[in-house]
Structures are given as structure tokens and as C-alpha cells.
Protein backbone atom coordinates (compact mmCIF):
# COMPACT_ATOMS: atom_id res chain seq x y z
CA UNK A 1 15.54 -20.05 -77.68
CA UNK A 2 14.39 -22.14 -75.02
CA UNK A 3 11.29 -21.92 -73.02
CA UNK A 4 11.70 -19.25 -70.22
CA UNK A 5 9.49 -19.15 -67.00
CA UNK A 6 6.85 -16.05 -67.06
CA UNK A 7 6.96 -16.31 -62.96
CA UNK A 8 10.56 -17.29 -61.87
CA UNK A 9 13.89 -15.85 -62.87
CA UNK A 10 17.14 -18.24 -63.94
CA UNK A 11 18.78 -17.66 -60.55
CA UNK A 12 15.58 -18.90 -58.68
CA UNK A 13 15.89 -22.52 -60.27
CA UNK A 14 19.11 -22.59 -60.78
CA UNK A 15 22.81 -22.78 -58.36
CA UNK A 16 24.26 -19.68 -59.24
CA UNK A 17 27.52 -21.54 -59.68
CA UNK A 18 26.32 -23.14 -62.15
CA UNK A 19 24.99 -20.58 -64.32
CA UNK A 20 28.38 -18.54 -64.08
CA UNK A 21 29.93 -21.84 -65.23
CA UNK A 22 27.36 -22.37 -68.00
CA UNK A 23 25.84 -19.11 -69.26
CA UNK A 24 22.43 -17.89 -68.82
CA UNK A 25 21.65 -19.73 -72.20
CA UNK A 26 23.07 -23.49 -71.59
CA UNK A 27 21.34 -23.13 -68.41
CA UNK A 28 18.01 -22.05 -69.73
CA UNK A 29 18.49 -25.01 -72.22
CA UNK A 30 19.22 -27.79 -70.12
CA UNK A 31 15.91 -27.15 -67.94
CA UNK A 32 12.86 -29.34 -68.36
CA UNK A 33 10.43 -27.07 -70.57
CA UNK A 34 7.31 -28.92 -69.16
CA UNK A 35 8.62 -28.72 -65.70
CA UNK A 36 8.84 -24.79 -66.07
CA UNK A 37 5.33 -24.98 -67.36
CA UNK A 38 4.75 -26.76 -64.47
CA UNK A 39 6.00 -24.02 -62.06
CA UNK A 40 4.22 -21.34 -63.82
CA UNK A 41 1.24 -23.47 -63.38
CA UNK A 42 1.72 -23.90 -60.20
CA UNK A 43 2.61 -19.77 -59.30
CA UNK A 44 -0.29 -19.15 -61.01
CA UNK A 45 -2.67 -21.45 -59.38
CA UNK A 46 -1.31 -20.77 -55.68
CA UNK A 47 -0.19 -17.12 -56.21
CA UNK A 48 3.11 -15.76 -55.88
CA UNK A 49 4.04 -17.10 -52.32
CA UNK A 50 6.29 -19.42 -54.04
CA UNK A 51 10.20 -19.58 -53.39
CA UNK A 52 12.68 -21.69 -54.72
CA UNK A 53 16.55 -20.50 -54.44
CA UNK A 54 17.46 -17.50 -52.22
CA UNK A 55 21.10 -16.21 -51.70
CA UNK A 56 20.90 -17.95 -48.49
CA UNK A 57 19.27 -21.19 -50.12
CA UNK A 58 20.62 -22.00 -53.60
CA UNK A 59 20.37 -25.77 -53.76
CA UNK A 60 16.67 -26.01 -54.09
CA UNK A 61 16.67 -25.71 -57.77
CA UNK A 62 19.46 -27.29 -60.12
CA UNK A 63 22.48 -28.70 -58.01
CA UNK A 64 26.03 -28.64 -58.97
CA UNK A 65 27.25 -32.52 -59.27
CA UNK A 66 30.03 -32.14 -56.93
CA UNK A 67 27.70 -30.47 -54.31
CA UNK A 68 27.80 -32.45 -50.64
CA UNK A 69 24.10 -30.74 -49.97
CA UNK A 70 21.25 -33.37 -50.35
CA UNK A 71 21.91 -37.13 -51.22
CA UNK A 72 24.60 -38.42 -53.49
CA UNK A 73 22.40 -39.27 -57.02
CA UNK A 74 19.78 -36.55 -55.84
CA UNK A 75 17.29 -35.76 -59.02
CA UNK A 76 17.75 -32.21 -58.07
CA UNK A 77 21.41 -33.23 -60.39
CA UNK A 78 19.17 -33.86 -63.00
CA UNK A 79 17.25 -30.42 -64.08
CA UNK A 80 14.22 -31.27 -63.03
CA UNK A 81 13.38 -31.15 -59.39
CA UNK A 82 12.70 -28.15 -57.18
CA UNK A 83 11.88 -27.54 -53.72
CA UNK A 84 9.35 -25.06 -53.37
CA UNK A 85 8.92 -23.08 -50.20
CA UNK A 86 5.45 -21.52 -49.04
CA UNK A 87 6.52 -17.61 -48.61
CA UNK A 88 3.74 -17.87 -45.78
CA UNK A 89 4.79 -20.58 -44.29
CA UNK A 90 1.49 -22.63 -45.25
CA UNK A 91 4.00 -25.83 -46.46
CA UNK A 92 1.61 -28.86 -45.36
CA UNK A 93 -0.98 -26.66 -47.59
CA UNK A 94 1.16 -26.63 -50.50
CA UNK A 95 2.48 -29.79 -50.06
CA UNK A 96 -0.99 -30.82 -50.37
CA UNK A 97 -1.79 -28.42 -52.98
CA UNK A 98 0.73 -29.81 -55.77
CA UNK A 99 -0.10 -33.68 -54.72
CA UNK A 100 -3.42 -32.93 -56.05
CA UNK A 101 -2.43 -30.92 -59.13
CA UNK A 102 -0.39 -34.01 -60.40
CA UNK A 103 -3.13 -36.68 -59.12
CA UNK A 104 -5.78 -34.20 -61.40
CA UNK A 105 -3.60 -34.41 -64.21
CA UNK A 106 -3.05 -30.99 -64.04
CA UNK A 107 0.78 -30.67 -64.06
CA UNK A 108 1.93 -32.25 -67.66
CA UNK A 109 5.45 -32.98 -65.96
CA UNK A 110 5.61 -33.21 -62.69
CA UNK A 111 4.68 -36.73 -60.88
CA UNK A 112 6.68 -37.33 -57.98
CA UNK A 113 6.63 -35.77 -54.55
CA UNK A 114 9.17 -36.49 -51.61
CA UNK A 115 7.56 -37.35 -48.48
CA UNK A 116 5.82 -34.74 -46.32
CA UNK A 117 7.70 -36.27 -43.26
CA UNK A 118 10.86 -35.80 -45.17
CA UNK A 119 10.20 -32.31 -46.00
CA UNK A 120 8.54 -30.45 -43.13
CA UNK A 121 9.42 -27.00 -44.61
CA UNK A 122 9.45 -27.37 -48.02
CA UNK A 123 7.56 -29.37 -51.22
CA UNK A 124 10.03 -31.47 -53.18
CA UNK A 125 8.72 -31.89 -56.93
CA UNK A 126 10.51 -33.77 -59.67
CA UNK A 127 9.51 -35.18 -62.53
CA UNK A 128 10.79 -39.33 -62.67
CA UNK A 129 10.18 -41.82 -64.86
CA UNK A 130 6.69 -43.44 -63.35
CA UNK A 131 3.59 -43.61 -64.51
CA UNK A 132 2.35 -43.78 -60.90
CA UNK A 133 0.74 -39.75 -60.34
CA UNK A 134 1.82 -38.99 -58.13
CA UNK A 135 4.85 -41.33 -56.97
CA UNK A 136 5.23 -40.30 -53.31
CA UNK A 137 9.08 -41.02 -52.84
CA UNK A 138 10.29 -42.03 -49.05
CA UNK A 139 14.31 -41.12 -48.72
């Protein structure tokens, strides 16, 4: 089996849709095992004031492909982009938190951020194929 969060359940970083579609299993499978690491990491490292999908927010994980939320050839498509949410509302914090986890080295995955201005109430982390750490992305 596939590498499973310790901190995050399937329906956190994943559309629901999508996992009814799928399975649990094909769904665990087709996320980024380093990127999970990653969000472990980062739980662990900022405590547990992290959120990623709620029932009233389920496109900040995974995306369906046909979904008309976020841009066209988003990487959120791609199973391996989440937007995390500061459960106390600290965002800038956390936005600034994760930049320096990936400049440290300290995510293994993770190397892009979306712009802060972009994002005012939530972190957008992906993992893209740069070597720049992190690649600060402008929309």
C-alpha cells in the first residue's frame, strides 16, 4: 500500500468526487508520497492549525479535471498541490513559514509557492519541476 498521511485524512486532500469515482485506494495511490511527507512535516512543525478541504471548501486539495474552480491547467489537477489554510487565521505567518521550510531544504518535495498577493487567505504549495527553492509563482 501506498504511503498514507499520519496528520490528514483522504477527504482533506482530496475532492470527494473524486474519491467516490476512484476508491479510497487509487486515490491514496495517485498522491505524491513526498508531498504527504511534506504535509506531515509541515503539521508537525506548525501544529495542527492546518486545513486543507472542508465540506464547504473541497478544491484545495486534488481537483477534478472538469472542475471550473481555479485556472484551466491548475497543478492542483496534478496530485500535488494544496492550499493550506491557517485554522487561526495567522496566513501571512504560514505563508512565510513554508517559504522558509523549502528555502532550508527542509521539505524534500515541495518547491513552489503561489504568490502571497495572490493568496491572501490561504498558502498554495505544489511541487513543479524547478530547481529554483522556492519558485514563487505569480498567476
Amino acid at each position: 500500500m501506498s504511503y498514507k498521511t499520519k496528520h490528514f485524512k483522504l477527504a482533506e486532500l482530496v475532492n470527494p468526487s473524486i474519491i467516490a469515482e476512484l476508491g479510497e485506494i487509487n486515490s491514496w495511490l495517485r498522491l505524491d508520497e513526498g508531498c504527504l511527507r511534506d504535509l506531515d512535516k509541515i503539521r508537525e512543525l506548525w501544529g495542527s492549525q492546518i486545513i486543507i478541504n472542508l465540506p464547504s471548501r473541497q478544491n484545495a486539495g486534488v481537483r477534478p479535471y472538469t472542475t471550473g474552480i481555479g485556472a484551466k491547467y491548475s497543478t492542483h489537477k496534478n496530485w500535488n498541490t494544496f492550499d493550506l489554510k491557517a485554522g487561526n487565521g495567522k496566513h501571512w505567518e504560514l505563508w512565510m513559514f513554508v517559504h522558509k521550510l523549502i528555502k532550508e531544504r527542509v521539505l524534500s518535495s515541495f518547491n513552489t509557492l503561489e504568490d502571497r498577493k495572490h493568496t491572501p487567505s490561504w498558502v498554495h504549495v505544489a511541487k513543479m519541476n524547478t530547481l529554483e527553492k522556492p519558485l514563487v509563482i505569480k498567476p
